[in-house]
PDB file of N, CA and C in Angstrom:
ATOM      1  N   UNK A   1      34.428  11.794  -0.014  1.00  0.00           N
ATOM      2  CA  UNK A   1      33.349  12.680   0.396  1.00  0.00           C
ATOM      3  C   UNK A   1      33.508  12.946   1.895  1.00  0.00           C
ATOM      4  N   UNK A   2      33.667  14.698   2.246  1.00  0.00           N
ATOM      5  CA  UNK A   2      33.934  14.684   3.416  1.00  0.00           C
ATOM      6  C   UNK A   2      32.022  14.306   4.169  1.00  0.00           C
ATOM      7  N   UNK A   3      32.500  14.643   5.843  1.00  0.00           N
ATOM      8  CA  UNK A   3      31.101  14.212   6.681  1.00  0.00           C
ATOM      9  C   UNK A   3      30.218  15.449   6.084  1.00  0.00           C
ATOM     10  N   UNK A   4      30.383  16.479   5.655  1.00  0.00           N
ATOM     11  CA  UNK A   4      29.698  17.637   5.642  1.00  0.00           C
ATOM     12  C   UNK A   4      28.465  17.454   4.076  1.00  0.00           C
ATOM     13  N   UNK A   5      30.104  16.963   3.315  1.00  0.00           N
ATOM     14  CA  UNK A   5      28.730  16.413   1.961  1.00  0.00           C
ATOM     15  C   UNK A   5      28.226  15.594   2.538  1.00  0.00           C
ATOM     16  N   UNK A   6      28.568  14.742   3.083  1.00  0.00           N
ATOM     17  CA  UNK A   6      27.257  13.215   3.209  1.00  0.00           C
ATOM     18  C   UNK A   6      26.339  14.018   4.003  1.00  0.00           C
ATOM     19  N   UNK A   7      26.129  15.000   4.906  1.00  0.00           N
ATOM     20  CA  UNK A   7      25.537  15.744   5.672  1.00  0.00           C
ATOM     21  C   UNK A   7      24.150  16.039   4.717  1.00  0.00           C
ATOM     22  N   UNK A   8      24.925  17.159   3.797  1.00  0.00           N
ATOM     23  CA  UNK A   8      24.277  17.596   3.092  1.00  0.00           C
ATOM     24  C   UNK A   8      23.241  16.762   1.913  1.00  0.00           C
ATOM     25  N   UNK A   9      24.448  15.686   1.484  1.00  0.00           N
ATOM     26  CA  UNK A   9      23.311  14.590   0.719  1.00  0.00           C
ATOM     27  C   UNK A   9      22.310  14.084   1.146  1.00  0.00           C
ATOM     28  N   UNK A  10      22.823  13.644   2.444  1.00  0.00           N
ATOM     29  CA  UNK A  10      21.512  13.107   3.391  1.00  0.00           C
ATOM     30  C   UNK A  10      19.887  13.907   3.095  1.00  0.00           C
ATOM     31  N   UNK A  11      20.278  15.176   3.334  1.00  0.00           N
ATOM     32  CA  UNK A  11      19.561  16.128   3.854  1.00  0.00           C
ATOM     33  C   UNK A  11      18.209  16.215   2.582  1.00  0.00           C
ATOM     34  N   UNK A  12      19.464  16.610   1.302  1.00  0.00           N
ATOM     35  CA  UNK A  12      18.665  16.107  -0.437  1.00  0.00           C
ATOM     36  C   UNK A  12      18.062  14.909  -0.027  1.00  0.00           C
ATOM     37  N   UNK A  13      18.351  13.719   0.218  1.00  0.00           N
ATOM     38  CA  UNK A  13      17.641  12.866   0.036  1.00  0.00           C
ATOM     39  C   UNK A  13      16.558  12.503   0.697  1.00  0.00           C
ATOM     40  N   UNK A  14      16.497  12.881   2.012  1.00  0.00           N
ATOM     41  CA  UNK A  14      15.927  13.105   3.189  1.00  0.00           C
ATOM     42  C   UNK A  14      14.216  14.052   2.590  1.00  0.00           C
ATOM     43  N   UNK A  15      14.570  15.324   1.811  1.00  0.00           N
ATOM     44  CA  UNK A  15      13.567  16.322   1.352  1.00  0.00           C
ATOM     45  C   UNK A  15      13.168  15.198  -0.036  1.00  0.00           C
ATOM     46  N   UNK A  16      13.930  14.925  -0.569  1.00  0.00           N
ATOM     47  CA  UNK A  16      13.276  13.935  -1.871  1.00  0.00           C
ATOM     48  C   UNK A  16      12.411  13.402  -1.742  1.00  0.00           C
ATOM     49  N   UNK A  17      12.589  12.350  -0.358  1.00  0.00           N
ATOM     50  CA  UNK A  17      11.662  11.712  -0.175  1.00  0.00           C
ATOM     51  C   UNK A  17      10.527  11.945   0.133  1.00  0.00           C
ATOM     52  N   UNK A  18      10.406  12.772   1.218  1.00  0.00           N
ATOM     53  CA  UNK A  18       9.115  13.655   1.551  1.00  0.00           C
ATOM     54  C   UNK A  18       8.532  14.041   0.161  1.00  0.00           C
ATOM     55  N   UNK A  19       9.114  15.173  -0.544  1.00  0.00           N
ATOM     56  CA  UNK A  19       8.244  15.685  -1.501  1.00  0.00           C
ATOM     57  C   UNK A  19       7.459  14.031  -2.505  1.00  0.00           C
ATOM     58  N   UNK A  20       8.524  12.792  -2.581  1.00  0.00           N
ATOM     59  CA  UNK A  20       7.944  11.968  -3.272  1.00  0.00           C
ATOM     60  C   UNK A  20       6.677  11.403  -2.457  1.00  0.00           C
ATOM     61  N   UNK A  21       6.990  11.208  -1.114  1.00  0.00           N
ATOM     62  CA  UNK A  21       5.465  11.000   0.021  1.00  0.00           C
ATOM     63  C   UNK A  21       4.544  11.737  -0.646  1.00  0.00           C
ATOM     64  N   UNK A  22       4.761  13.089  -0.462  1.00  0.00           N
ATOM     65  CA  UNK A  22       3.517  13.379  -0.533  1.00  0.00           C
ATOM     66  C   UNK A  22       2.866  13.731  -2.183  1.00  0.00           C
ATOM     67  N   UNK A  23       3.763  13.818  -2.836  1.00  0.00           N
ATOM     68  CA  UNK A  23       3.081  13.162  -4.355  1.00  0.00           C
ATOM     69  C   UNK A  23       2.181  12.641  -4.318  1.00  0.00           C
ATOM     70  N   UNK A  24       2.595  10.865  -3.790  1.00  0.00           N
ATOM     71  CA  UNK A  24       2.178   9.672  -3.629  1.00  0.00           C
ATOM     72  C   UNK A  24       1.107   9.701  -3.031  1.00  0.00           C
ATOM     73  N   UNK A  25       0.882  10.435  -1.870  1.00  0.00           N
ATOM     74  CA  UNK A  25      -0.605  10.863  -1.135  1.00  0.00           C
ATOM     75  C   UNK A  25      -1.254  11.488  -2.057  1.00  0.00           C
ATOM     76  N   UNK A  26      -1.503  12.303  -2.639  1.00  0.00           N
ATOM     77  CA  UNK A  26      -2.274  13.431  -3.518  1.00  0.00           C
ATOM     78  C   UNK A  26      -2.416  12.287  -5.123  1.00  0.00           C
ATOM     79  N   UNK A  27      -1.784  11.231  -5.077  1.00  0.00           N
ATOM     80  CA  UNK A  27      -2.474   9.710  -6.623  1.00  0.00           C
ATOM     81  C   UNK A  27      -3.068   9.730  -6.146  1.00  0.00           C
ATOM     82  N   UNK A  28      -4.386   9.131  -6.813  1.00  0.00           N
ATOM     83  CA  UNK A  28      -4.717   8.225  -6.389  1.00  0.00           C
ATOM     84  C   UNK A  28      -5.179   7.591  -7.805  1.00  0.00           C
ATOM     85  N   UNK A  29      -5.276   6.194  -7.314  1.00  0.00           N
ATOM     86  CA  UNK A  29      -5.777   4.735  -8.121  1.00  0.00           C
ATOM     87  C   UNK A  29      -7.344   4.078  -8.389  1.00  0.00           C
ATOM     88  N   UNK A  30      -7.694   3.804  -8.963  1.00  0.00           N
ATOM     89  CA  UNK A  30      -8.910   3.023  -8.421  1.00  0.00           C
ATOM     90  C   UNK A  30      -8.761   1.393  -9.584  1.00  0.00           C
ATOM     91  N   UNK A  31      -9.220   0.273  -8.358  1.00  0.00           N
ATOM     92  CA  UNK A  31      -9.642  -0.829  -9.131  1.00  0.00           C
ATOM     93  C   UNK A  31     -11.229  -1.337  -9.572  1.00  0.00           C
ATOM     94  N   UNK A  32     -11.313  -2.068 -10.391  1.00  0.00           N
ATOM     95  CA  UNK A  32     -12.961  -2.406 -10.666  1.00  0.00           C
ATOM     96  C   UNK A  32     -12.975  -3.781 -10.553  1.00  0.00           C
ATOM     97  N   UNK A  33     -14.073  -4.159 -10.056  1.00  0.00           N
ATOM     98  CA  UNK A  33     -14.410  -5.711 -10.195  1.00  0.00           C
ATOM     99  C   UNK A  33     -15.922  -5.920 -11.120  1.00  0.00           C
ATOM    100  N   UNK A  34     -16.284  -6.984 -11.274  1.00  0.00           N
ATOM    101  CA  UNK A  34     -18.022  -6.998 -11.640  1.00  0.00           C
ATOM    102  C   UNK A  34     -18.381  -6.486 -12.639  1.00  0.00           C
ATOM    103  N   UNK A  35     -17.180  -5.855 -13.522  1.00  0.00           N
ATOM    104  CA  UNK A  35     -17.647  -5.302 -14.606  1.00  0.00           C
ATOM    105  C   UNK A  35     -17.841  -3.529 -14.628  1.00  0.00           C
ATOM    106  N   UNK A  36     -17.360  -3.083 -13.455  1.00  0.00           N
ATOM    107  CA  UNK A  36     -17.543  -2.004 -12.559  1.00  0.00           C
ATOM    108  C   UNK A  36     -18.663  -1.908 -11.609  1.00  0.00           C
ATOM    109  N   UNK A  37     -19.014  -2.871 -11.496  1.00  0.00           N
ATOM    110  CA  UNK A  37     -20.288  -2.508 -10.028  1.00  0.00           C
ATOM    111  C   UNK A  37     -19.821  -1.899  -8.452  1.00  0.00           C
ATOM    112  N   UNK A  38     -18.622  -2.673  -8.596  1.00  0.00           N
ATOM    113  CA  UNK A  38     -17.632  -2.839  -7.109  1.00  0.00           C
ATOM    114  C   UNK A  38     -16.268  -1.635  -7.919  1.00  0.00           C
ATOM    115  N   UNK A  39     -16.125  -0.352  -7.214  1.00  0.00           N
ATOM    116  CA  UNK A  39     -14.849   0.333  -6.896  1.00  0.00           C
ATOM    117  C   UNK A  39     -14.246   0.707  -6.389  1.00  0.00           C
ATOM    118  N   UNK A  40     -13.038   0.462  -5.958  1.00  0.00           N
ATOM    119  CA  UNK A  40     -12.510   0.827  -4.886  1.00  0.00           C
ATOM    120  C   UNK A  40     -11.553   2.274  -5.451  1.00  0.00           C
ATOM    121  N   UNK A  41     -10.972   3.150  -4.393  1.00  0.00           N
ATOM    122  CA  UNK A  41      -9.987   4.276  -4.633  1.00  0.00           C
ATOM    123  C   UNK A  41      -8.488   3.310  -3.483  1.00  0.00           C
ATOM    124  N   UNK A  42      -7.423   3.843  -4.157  1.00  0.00           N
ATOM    125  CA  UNK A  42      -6.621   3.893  -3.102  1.00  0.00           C
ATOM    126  C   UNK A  42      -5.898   5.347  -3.457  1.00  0.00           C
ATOM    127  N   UNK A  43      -4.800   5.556  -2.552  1.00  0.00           N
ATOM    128  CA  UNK A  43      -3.465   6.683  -2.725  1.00  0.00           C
ATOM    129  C   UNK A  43      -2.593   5.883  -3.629  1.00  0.00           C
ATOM    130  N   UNK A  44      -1.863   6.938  -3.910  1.00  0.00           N
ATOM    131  CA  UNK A  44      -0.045   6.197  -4.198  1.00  0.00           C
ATOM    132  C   UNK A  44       0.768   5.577  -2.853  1.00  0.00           C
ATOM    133  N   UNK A  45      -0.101   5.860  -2.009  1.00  0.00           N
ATOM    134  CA  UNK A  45       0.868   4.854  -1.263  1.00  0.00           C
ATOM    135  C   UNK A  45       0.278   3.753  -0.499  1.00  0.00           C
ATOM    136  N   UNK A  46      -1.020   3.349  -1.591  1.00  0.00           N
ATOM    137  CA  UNK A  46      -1.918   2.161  -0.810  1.00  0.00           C
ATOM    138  C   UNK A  46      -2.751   2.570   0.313  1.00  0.00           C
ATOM    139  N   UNK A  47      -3.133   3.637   0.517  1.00  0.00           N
ATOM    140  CA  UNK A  47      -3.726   3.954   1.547  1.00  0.00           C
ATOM    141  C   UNK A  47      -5.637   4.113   1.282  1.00  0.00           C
ATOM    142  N   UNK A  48      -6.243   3.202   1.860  1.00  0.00           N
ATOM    143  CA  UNK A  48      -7.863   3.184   1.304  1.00  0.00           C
ATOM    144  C   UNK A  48      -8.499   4.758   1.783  1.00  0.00           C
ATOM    145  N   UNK A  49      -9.122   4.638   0.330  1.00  0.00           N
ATOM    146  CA  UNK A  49      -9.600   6.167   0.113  1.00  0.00           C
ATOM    147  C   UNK A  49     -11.002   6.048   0.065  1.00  0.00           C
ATOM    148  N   UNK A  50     -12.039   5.511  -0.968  1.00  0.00           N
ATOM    149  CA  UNK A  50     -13.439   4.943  -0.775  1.00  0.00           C
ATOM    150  C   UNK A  50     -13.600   4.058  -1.960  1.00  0.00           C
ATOM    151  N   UNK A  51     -15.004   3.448  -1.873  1.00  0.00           N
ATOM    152  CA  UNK A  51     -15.701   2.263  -2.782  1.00  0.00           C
ATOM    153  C   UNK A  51     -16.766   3.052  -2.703  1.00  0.00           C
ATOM    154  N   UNK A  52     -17.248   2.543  -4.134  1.00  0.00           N
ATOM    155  CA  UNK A  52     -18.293   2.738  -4.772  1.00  0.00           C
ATOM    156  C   UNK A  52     -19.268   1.520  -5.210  1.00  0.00           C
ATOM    157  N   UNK A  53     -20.046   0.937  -4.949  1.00  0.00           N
ATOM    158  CA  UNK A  53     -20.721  -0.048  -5.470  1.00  0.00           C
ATOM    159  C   UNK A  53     -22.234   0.376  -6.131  1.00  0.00           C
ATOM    160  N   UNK A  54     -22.514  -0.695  -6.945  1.00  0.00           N
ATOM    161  CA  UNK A  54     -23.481  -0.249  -7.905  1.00  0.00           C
ATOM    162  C   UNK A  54     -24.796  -1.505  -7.773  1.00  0.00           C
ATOM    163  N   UNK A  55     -25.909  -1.262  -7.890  1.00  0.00           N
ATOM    164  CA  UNK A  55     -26.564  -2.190  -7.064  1.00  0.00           C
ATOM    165  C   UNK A  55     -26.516  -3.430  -8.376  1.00  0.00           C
ATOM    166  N   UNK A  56     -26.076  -3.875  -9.426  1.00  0.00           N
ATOM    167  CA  UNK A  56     -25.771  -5.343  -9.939  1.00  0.00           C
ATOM    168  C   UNK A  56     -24.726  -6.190  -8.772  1.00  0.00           C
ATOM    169  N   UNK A  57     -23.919  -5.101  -7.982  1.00  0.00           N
ATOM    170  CA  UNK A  57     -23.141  -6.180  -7.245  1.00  0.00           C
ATOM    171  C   UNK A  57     -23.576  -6.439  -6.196  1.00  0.00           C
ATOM    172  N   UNK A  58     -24.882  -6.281  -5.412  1.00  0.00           N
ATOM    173  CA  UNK A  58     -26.039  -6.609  -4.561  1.00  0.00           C
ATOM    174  C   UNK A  58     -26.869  -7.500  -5.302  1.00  0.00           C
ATOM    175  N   UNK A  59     -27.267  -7.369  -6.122  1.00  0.00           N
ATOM    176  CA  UNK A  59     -28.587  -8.303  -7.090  1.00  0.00           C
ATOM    177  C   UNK A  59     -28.394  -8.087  -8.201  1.00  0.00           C
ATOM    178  N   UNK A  60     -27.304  -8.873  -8.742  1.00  0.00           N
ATOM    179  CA  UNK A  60     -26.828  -8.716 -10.074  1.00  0.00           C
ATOM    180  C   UNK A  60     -28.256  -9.209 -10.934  1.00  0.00           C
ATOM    181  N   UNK A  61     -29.430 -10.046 -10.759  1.00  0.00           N
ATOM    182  CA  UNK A  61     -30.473 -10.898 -10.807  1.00  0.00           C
ATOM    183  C   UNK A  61     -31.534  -9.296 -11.231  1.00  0.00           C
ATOM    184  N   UNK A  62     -31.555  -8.453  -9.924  1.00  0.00           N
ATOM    185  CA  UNK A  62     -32.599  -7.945 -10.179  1.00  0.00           C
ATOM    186  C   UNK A  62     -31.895  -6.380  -9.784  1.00  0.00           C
ATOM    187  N   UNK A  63     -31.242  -5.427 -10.170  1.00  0.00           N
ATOM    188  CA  UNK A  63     -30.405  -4.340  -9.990  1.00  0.00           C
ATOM    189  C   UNK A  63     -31.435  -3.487  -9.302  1.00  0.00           C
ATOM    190  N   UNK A  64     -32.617  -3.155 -10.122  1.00  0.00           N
ATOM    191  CA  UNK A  64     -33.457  -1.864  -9.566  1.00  0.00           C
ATOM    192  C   UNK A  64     -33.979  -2.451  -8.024  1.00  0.00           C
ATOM    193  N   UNK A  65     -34.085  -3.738  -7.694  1.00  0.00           N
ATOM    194  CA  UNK A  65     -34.462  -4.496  -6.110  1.00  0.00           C
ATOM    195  C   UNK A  65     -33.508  -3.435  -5.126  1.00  0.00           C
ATOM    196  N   UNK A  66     -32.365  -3.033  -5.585  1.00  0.00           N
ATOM    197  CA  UNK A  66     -31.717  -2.570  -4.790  1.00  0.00           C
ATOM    198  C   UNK A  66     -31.688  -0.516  -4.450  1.00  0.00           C
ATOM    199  N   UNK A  67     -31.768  -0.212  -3.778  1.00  0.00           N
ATOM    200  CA  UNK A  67     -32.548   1.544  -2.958  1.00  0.00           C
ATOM    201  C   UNK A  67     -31.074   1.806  -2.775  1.00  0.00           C
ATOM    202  N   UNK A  68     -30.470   3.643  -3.328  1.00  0.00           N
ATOM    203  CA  UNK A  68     -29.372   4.260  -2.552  1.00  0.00           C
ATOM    204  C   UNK A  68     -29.164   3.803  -1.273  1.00  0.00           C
ATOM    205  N   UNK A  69     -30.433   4.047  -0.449  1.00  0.00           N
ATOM    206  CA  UNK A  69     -29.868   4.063   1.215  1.00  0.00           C
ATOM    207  C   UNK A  69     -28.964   2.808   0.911  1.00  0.00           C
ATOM    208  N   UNK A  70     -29.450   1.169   0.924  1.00  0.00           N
ATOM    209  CA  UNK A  70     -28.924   0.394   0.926  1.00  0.00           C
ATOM    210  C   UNK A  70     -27.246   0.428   0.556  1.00  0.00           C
ATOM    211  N   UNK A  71     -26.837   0.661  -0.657  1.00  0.00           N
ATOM    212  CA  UNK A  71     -25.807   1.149  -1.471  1.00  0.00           C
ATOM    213  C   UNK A  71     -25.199   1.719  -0.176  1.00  0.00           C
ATOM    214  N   UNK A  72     -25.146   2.995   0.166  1.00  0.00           N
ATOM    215  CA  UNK A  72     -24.485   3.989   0.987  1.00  0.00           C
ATOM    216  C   UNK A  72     -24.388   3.034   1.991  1.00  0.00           C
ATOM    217  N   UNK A  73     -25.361   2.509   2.869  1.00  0.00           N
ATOM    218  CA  UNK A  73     -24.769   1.571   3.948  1.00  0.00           C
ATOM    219  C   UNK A  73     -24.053   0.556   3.565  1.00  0.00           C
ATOM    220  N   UNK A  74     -23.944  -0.052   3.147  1.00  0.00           N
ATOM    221  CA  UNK A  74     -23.126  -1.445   2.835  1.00  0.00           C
ATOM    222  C   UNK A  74     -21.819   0.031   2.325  1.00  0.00           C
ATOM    223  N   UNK A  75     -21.328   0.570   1.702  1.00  0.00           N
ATOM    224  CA  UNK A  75     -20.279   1.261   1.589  1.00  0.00           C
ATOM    225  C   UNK A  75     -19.543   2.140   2.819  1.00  0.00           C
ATOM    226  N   UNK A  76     -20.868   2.639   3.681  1.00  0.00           N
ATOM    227  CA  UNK A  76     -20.129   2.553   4.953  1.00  0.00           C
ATOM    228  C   UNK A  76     -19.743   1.783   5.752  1.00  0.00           C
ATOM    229  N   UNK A  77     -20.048   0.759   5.572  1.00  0.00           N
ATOM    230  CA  UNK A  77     -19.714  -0.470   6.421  1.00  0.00           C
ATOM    231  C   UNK A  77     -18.760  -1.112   6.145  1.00  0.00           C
ATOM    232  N   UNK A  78     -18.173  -1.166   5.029  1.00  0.00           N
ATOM    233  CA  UNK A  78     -17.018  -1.251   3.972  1.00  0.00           C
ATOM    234  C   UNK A  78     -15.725  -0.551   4.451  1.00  0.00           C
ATOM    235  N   UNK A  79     -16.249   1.248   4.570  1.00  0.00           N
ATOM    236  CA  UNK A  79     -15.553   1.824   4.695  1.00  0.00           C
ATOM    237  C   UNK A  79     -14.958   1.860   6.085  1.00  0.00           C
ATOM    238  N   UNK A  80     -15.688   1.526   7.002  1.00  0.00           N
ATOM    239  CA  UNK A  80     -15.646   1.448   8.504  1.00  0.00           C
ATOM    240  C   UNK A  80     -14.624   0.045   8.735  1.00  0.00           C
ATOM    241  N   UNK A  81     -14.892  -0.400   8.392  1.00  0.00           N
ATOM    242  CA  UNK A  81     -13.975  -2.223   8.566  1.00  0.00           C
ATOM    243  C   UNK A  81     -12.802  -1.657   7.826  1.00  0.00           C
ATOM    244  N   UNK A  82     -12.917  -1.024   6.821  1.00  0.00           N
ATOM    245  CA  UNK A  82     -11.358  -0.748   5.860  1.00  0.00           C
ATOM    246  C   UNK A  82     -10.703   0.120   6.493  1.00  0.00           C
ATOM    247  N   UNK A  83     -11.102   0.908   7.615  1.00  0.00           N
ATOM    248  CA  UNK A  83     -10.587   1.752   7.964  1.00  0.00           C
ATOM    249  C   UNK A  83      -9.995   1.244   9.644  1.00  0.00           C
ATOM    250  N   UNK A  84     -10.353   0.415   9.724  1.00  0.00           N
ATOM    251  CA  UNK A  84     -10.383   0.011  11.676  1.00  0.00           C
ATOM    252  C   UNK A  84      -9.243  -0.709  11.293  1.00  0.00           C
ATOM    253  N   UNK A  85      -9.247  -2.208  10.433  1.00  0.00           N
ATOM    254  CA  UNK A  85      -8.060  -3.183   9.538  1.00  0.00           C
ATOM    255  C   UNK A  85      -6.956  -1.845   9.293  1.00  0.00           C
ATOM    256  N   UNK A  86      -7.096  -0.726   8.528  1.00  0.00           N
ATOM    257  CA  UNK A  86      -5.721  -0.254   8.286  1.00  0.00           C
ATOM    258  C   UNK A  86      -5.138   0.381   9.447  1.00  0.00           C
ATOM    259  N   UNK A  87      -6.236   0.959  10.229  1.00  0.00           N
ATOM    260  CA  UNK A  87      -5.696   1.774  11.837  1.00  0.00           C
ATOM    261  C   UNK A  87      -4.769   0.483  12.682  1.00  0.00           C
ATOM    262  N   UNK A  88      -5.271  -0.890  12.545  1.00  0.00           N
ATOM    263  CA  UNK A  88      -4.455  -1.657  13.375  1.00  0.00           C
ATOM    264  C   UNK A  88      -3.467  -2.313  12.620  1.00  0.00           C
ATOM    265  N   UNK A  89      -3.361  -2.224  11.117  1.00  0.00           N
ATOM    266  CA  UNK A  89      -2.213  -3.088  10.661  1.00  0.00           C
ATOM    267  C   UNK A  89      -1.181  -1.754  10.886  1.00  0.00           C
ATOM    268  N   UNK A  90      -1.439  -0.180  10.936  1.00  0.00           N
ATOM    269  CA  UNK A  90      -0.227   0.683  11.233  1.00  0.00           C
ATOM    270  C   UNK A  90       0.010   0.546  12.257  1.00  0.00           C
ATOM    271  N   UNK A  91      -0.892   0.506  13.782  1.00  0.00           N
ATOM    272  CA  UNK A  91      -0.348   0.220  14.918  1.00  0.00           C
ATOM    273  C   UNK A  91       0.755  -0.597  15.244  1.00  0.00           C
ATOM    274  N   UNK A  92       0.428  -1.796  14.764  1.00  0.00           N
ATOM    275  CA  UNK A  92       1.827  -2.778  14.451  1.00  0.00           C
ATOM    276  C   UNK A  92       2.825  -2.737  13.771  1.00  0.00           C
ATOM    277  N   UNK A  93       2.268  -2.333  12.548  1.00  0.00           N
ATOM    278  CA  UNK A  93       3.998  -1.430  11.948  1.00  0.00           C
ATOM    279  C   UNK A  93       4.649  -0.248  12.548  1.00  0.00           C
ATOM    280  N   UNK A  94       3.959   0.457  13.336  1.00  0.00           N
ATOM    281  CA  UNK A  94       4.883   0.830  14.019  1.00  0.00           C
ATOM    282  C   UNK A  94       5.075   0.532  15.086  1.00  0.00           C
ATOM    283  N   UNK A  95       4.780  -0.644  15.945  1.00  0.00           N
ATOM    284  CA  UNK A  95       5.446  -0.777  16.936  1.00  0.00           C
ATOM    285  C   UNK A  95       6.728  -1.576  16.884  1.00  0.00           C
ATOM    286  N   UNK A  96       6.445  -2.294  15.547  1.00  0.00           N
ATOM    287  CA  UNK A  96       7.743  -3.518  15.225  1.00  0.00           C
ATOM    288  C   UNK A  96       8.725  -2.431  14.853  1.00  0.00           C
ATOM    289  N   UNK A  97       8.376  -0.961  14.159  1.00  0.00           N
ATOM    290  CA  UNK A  97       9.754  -0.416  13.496  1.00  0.00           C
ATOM    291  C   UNK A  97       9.934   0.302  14.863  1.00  0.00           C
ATOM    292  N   UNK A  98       9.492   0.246  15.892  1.00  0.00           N
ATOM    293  CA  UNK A  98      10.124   1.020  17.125  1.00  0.00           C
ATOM    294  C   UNK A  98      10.828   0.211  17.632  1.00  0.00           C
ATOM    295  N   UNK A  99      10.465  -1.330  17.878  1.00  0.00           N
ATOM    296  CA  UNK A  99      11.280  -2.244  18.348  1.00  0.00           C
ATOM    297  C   UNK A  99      12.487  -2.253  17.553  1.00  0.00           C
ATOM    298  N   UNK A 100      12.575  -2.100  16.163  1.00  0.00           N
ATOM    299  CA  UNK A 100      14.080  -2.424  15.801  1.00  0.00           C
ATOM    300  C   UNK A 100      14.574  -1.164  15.746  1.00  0.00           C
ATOM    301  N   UNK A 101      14.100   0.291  15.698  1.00  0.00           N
ATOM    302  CA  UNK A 101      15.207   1.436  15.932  1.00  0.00           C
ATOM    303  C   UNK A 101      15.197   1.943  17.094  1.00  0.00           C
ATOM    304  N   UNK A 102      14.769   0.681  18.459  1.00  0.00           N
ATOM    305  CA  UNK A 102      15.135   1.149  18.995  1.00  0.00           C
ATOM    306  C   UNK A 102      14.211   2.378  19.971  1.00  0.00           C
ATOM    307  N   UNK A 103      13.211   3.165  19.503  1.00  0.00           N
ATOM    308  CA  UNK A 103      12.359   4.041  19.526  1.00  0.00           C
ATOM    309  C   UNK A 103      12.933   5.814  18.866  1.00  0.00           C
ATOM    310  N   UNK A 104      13.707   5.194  18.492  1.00  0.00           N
ATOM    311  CA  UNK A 104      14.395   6.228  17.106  1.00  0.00           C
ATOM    312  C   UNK A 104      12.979   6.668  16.070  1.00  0.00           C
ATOM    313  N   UNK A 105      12.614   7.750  16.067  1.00  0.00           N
ATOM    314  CA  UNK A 105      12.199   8.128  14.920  1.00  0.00           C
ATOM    315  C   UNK A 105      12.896   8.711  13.418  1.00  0.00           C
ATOM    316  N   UNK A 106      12.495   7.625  12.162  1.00  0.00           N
ATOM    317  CA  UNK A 106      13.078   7.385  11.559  1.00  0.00           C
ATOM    318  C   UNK A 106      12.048   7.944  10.005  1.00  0.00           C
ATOM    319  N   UNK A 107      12.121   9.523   9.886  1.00  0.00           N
ATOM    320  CA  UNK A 107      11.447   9.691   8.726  1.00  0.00           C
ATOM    321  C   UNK A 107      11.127   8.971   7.453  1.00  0.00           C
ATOM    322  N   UNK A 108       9.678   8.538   7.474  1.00  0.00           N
ATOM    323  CA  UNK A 108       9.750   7.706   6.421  1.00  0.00           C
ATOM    324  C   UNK A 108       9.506   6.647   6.366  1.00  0.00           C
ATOM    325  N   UNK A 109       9.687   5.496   7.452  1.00  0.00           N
ATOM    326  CA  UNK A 109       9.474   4.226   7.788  1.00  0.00           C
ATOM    327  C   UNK A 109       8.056   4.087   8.411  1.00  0.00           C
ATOM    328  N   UNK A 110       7.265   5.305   9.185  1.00  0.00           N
ATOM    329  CA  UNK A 110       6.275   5.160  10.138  1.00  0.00           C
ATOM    330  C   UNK A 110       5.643   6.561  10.116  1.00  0.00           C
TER     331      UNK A 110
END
């Protein structure tokens, strides 16, 4: 294989991947706990999307004890911590994949 195919393969594989990224963005998943009280969403590529909770998983004892507002806050608050945790676990992944390429940007890794 001359440099020009590997050029070109690269290039296929290079667009593959992307189009498979963003597939993977546009899944999404959801898990249940509690019987479904507690739900979470993610992407295809693990990325937190939202929760849903249902008031048995506040007062499984006494369900109606529990008011929307309540619900919605505790889910923003959820969502706010899930979102600060993933902003700093990427910060660090990408600073470790800058440390090893170098500060090469490397489609795909970051």
């Amino acid at each position: 294989m001359n440099m020009i195919q590997m050029m070109q393969q690269a290039q296929k594989m290079q667009k593959k991947f992307k189009e498979t990224q963003d597939e993977l963005a546009n899944i999404e998943v959801s898990g249940q706990s509690a019987g479904g009280a507690v739900e979470v969403v993610f992407n295809g590529q693990g990325k937190f999307k939202s929760i849903k909770l249902k008031p048995e998983a506040i007062n499984p004892d006494n369900p109606s004890s529990v008011d929307g507002e309540t619900l919605e806050m505790l889910e923003d608050l959820i969502i706010e911590a899930m979102t600060s945790a993933t902003e700093k676990a990427n910060s660090q992944m990408e600073a470790k994949m800058k440390a090893i390429t170098g500060g090469i940007n490397i489609p795909g890794l970051f």
